[in-house]
PDB file of N, CA and C in Angstrom:
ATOM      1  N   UNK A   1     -25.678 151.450-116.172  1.00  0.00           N
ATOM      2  CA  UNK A   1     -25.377 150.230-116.892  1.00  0.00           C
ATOM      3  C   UNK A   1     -26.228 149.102-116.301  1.00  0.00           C
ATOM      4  N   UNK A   2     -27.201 148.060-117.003  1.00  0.00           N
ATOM      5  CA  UNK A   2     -27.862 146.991-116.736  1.00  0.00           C
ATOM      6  C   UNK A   2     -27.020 145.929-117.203  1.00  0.00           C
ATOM      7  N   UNK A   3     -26.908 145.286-116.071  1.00  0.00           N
ATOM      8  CA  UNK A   3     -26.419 143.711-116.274  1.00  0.00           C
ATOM      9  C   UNK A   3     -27.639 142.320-115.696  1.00  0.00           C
ATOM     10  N   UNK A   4     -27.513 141.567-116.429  1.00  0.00           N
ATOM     11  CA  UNK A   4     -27.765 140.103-115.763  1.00  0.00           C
ATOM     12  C   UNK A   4     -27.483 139.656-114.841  1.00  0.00           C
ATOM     13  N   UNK A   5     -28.338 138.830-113.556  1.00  0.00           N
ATOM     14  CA  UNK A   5     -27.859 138.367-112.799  1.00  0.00           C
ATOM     15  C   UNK A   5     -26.879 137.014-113.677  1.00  0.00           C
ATOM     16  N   UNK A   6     -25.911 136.820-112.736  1.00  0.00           N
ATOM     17  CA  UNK A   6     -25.588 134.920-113.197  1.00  0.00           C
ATOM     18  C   UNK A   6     -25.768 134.036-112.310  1.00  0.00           C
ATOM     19  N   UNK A   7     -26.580 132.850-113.029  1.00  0.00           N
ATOM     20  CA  UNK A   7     -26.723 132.058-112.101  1.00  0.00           C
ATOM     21  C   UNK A   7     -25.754 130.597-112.472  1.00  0.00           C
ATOM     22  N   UNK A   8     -26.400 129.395-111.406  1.00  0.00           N
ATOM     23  CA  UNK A   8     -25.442 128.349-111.760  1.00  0.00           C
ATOM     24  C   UNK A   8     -26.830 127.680-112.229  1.00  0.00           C
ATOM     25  N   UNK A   9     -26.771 126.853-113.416  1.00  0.00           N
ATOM     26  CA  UNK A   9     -27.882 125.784-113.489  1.00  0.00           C
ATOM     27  C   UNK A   9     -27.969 124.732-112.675  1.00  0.00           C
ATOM     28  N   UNK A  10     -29.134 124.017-112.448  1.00  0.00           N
ATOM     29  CA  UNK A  10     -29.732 123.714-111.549  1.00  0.00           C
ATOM     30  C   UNK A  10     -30.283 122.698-112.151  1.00  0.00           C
ATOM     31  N   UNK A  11     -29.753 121.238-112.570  1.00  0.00           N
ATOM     32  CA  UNK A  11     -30.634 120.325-113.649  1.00  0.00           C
ATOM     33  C   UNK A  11     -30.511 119.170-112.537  1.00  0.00           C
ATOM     34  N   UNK A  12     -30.546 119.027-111.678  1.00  0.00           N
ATOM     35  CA  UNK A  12     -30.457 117.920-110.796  1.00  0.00           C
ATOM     36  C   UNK A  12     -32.089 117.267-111.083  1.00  0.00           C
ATOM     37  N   UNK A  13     -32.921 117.956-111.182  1.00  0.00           N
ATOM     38  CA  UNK A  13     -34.287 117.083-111.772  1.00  0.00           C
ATOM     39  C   UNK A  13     -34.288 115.832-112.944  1.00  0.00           C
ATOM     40  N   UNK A  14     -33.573 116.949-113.763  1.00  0.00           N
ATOM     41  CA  UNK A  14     -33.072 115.987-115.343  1.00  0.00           C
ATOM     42  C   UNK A  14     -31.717 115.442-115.583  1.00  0.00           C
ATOM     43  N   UNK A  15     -31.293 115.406-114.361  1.00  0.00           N
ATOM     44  CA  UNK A  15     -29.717 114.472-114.391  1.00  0.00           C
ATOM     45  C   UNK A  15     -29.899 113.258-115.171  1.00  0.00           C
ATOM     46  N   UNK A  16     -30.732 112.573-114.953  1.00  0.00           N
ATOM     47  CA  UNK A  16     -31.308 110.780-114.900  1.00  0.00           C
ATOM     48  C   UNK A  16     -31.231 110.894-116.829  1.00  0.00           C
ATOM     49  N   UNK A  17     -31.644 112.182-117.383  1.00  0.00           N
ATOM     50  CA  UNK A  17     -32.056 112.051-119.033  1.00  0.00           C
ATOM     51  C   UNK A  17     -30.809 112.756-119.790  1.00  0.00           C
ATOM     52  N   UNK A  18     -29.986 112.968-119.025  1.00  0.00           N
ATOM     53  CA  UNK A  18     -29.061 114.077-119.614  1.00  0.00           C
ATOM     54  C   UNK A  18     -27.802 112.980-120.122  1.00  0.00           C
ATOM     55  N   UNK A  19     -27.313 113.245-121.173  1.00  0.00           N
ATOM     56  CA  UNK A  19     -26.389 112.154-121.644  1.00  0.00           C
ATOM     57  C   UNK A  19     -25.053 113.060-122.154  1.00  0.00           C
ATOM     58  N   UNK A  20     -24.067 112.508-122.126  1.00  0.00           N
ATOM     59  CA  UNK A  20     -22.601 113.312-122.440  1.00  0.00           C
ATOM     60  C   UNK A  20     -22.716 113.792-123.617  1.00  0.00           C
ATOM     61  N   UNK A  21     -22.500 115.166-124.091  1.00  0.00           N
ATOM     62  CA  UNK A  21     -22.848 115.830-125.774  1.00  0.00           C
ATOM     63  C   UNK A  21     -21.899 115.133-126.641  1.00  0.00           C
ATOM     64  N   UNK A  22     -20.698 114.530-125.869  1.00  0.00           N
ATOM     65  CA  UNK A  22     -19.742 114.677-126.773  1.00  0.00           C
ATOM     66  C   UNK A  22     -19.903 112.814-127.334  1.00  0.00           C
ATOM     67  N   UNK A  23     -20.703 112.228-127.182  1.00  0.00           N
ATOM     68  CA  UNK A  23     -21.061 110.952-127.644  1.00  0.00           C
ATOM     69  C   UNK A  23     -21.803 110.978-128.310  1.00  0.00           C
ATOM     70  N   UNK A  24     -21.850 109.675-129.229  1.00  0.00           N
ATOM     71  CA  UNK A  24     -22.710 109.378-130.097  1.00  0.00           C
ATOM     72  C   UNK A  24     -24.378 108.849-129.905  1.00  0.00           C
ATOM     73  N   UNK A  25     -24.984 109.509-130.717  1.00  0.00           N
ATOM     74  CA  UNK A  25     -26.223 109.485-130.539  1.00  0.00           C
ATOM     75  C   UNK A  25     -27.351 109.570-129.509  1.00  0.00           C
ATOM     76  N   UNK A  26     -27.133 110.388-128.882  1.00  0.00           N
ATOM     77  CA  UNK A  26     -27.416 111.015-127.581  1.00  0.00           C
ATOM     78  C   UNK A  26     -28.730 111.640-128.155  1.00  0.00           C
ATOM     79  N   UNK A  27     -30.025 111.499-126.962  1.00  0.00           N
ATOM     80  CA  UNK A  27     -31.253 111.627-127.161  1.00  0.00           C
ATOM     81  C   UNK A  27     -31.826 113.011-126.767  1.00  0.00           C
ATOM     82  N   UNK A  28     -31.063 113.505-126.352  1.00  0.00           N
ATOM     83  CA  UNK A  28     -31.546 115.070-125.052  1.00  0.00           C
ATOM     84  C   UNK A  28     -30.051 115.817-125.423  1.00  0.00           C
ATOM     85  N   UNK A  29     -30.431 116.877-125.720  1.00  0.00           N
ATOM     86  CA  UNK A  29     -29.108 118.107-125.910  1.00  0.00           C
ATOM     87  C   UNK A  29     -29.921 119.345-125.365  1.00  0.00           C
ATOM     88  N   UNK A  30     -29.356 119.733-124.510  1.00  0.00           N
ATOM     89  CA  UNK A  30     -30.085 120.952-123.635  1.00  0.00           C
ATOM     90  C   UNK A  30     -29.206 122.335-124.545  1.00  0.00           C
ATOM     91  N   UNK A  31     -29.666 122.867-124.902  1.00  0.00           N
ATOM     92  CA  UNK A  31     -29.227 124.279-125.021  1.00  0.00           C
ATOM     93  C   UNK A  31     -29.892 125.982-124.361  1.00  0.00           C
ATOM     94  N   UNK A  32     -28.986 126.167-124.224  1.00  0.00           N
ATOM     95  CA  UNK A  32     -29.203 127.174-122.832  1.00  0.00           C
ATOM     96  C   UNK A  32     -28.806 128.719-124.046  1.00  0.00           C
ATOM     97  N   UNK A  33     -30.033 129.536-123.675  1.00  0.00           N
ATOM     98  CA  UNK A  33     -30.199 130.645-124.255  1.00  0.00           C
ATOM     99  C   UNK A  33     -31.208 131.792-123.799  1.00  0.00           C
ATOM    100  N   UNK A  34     -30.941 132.925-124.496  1.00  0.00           N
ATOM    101  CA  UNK A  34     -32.114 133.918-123.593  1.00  0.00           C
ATOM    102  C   UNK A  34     -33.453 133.814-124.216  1.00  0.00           C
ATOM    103  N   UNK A  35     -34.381 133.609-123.870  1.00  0.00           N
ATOM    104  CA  UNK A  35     -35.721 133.520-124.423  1.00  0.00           C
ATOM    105  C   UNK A  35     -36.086 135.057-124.958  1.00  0.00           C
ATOM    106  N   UNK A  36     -35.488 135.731-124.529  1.00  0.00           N
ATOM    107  CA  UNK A  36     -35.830 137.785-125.206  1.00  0.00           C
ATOM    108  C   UNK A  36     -34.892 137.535-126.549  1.00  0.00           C
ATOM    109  N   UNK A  37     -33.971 136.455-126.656  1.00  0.00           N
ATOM    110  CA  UNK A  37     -33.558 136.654-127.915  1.00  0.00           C
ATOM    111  C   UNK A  37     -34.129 135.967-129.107  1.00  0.00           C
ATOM    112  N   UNK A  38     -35.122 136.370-129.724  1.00  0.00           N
ATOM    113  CA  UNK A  38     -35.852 135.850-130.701  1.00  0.00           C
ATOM    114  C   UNK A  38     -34.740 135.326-131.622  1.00  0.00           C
ATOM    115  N   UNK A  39     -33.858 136.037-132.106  1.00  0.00           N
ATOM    116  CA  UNK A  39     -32.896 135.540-133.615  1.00  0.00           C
ATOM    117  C   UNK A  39     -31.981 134.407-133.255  1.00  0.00           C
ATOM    118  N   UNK A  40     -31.363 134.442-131.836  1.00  0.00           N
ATOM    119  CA  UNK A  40     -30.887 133.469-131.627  1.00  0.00           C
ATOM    120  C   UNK A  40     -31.171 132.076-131.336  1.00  0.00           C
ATOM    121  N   UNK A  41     -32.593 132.123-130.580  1.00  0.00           N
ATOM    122  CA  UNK A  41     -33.924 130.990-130.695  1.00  0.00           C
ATOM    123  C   UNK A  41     -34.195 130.295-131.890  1.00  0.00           C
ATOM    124  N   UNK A  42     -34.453 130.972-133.185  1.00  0.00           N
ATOM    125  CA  UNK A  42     -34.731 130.736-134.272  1.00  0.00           C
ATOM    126  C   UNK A  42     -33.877 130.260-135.104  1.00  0.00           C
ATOM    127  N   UNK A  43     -32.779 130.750-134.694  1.00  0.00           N
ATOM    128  CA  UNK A  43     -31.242 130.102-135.441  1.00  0.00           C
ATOM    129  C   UNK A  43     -31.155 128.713-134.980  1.00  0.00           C
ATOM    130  N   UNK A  44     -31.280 128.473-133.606  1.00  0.00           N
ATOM    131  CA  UNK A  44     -31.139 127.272-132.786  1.00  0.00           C
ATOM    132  C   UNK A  44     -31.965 126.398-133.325  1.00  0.00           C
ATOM    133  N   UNK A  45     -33.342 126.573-133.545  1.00  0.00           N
ATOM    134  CA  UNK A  45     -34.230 125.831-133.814  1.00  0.00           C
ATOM    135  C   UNK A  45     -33.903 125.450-135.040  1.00  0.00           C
ATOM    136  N   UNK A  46     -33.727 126.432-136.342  1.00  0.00           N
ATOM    137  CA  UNK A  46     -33.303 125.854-137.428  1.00  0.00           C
ATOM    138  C   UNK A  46     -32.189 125.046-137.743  1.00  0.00           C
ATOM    139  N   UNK A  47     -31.268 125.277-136.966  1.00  0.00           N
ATOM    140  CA  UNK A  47     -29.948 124.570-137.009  1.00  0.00           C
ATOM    141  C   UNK A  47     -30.014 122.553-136.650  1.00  0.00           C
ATOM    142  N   UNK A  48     -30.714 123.164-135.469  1.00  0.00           N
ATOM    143  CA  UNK A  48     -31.127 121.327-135.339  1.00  0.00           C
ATOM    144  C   UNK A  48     -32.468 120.815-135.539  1.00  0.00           C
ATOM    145  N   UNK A  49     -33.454 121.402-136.061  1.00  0.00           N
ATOM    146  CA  UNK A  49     -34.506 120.596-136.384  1.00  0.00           C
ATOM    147  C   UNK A  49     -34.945 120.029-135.335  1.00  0.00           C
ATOM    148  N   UNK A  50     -35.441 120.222-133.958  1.00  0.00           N
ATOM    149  CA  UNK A  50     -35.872 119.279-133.027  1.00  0.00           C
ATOM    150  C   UNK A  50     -37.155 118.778-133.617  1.00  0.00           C
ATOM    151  N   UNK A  51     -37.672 117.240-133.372  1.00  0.00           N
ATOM    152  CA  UNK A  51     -38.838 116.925-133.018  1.00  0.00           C
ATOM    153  C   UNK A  51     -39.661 117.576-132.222  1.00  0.00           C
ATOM    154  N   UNK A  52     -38.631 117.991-130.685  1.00  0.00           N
ATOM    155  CA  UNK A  52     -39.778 118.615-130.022  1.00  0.00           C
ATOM    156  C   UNK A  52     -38.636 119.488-129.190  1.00  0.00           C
ATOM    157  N   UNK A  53     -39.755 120.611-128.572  1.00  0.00           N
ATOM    158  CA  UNK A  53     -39.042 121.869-127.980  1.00  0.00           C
ATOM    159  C   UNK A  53     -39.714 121.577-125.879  1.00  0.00           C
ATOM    160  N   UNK A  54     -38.829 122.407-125.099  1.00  0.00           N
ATOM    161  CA  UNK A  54     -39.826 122.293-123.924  1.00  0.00           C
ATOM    162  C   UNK A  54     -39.216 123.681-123.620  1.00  0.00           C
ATOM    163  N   UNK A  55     -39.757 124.582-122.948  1.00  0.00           N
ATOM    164  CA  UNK A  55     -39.696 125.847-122.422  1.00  0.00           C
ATOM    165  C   UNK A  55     -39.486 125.737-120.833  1.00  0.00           C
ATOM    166  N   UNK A  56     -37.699 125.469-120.505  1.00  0.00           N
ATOM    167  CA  UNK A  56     -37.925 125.276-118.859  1.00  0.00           C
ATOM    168  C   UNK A  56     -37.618 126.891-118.301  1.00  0.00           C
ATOM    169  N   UNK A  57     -37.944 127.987-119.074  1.00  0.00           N
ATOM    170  CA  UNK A  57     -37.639 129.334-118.600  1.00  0.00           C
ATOM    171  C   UNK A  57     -38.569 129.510-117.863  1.00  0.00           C
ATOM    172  N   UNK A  58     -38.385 130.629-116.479  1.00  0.00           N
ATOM    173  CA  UNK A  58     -39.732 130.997-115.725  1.00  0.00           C
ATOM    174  C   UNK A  58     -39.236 132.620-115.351  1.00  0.00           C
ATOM    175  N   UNK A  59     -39.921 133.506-114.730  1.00  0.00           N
ATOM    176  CA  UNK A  59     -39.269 134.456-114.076  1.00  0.00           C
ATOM    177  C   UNK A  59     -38.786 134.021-112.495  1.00  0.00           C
ATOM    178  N   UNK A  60     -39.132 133.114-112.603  1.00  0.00           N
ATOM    179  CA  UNK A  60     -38.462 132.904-111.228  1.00  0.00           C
ATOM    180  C   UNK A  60     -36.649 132.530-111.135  1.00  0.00           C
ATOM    181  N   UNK A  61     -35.696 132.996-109.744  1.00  0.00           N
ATOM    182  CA  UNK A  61     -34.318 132.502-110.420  1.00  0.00           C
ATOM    183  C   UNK A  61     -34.082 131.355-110.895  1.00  0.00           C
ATOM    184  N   UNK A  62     -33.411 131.322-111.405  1.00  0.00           N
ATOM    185  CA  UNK A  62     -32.702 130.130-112.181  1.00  0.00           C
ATOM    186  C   UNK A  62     -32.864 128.707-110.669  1.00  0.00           C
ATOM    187  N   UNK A  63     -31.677 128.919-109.665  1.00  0.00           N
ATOM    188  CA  UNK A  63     -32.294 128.318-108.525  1.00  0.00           C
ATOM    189  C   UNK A  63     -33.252 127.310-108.463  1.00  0.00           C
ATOM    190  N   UNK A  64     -34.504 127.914-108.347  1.00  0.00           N
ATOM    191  CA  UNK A  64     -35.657 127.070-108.276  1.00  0.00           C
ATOM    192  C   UNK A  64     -36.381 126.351-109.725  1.00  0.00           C
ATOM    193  N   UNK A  65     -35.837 126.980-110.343  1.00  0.00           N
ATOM    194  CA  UNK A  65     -36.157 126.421-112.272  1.00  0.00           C
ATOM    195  C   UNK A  65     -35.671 124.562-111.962  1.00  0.00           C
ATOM    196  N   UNK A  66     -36.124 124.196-113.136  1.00  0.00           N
ATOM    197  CA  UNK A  66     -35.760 122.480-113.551  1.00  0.00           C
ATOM    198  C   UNK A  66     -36.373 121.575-112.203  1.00  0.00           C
TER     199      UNK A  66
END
């Protein structure tokens, strides 16, 4: 049986841009997903229409990411 590691996110870089989801009109909505999942990527993307996308995935752990 293959499992995933789990990690804890690690956004202390982008604390300063990150705004409460549950308010109004908030500029930055992070959504957290597997990049191997193409259909679910594509759903995401269509669902909200971003202006713009950023790719903070790496192979490195999560840990050192952001």
């Amino acid at each position: 049986m293959a499992s995933k590691k789990k990690f804890l996110f690690n956004t202390d870089r982008i604390d300063h841009l990150y705004q409460d989801p549950h308010e109004d009109h908030i500029n930055l909505k992070l959504h957290y997903g597997d990049l191997t999942d193409s259909v679910n990527l594509i759903r995401v993307i269509q669902e909200v229409q971003p202006d713009e996308i950023y790719n903070l995935g790496a192979m490195s752990p999560c840990q050192s990411q952001f």
